[in-house]
Protein backbone atom coordinates (compact mmCIF):
# COMPACT_ATOMS: atom_id res chain seq x y z
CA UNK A 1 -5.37 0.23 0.13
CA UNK A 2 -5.33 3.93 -0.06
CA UNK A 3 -7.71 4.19 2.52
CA UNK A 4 -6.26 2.19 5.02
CA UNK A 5 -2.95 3.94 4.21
CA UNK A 6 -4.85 7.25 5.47
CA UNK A 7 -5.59 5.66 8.27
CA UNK A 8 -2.65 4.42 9.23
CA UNK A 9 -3.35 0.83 9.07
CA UNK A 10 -1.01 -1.95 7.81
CA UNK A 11 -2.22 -3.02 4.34
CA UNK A 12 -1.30 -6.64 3.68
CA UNK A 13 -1.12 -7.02 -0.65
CA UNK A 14 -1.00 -10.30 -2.63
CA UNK A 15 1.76 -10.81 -4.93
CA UNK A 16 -1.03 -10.85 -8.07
CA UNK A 17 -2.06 -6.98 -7.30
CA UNK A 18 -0.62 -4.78 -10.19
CA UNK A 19 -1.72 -1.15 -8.25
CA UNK A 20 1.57 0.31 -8.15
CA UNK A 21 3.61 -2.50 -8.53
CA UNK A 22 6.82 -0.74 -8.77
CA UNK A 23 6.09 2.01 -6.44
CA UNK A 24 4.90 0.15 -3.50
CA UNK A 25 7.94 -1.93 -1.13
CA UNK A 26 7.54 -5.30 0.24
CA UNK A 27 7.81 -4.50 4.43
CA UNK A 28 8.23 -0.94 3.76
CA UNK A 29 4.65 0.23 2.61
CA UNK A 30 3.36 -2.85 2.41
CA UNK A 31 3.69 -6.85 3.57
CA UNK A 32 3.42 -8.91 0.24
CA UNK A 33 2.17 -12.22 0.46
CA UNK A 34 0.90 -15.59 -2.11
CA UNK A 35 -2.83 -15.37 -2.90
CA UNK A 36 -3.54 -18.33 -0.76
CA UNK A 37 -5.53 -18.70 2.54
CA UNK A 38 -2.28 -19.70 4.46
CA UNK A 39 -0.11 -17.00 3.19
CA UNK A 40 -2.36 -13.91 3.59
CA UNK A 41 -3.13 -15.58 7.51
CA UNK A 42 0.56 -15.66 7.59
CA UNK A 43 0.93 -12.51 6.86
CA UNK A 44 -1.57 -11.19 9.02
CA UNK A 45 -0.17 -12.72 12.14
CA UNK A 46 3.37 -11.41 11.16
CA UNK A 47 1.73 -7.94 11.54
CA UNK A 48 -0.25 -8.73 15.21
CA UNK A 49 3.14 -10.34 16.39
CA UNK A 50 5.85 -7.74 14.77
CA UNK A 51 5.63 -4.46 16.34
CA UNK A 52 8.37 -2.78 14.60
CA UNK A 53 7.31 -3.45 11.43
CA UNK A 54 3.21 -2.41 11.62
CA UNK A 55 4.70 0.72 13.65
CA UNK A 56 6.84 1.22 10.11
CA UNK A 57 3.77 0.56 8.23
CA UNK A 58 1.62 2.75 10.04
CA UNK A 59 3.99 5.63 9.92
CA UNK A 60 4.61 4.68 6.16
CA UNK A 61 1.16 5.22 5.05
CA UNK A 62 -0.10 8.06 5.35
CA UNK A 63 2.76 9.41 3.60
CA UNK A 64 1.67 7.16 0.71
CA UNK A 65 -2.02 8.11 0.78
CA UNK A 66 -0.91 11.63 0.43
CA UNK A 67 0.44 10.67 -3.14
CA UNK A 68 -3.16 9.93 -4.36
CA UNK A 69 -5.83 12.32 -3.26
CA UNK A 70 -7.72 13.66 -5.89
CA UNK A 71 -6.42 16.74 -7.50
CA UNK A 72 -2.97 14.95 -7.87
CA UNK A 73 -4.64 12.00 -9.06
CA UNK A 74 -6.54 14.78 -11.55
CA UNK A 75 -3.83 16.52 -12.77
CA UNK A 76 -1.43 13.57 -13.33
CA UNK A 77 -4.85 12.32 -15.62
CA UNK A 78 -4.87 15.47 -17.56
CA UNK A 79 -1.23 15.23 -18.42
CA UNK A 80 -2.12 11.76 -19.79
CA UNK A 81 -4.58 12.85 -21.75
CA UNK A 82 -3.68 16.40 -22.53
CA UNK A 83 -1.94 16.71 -26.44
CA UNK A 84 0.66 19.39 -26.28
């Protein structure tokens, strides 16, 4: 997901994925859809025939990617694990 946020491709998420759950918005930063065959096809197409929203989703990403590179990701660890 990261990745593709870097790259400013639309990331299409089932409902069942816990990365970020609270962080990441349903047709903001991501489109949300059922684990099912149907639903993630669904969502896919909504993507190919909504411009608007994969523009927003492109533009959204990298944005979100930024968030997670390493030495953020490293020192937000540390704090974790760091006993003051």
């Amino acid at each position: 997901m990261i990745e593709a946020w870097a790259l400013d491709v639309p990331v299409v998420v089932t409902k069942h994925c816990v990365f970020l759950e609270n962080q990441i918005r349903d047709y903001e930063d991501v489109v949300y859809c059922e684990p099912e065959p149907n639903s993630v096809a669904n969502a896919i197409y909504l993507l190919i025939a909504n411009d608007k929203l994969r523009k927003k989703l492109e533009l959204n990403g990298p944005q979100l990617a930024r968030q997670f590179d390493y030495e953020r990701m490293a020192e937000k660890l540390l704090k974790v694990f760091t006993v003051e």
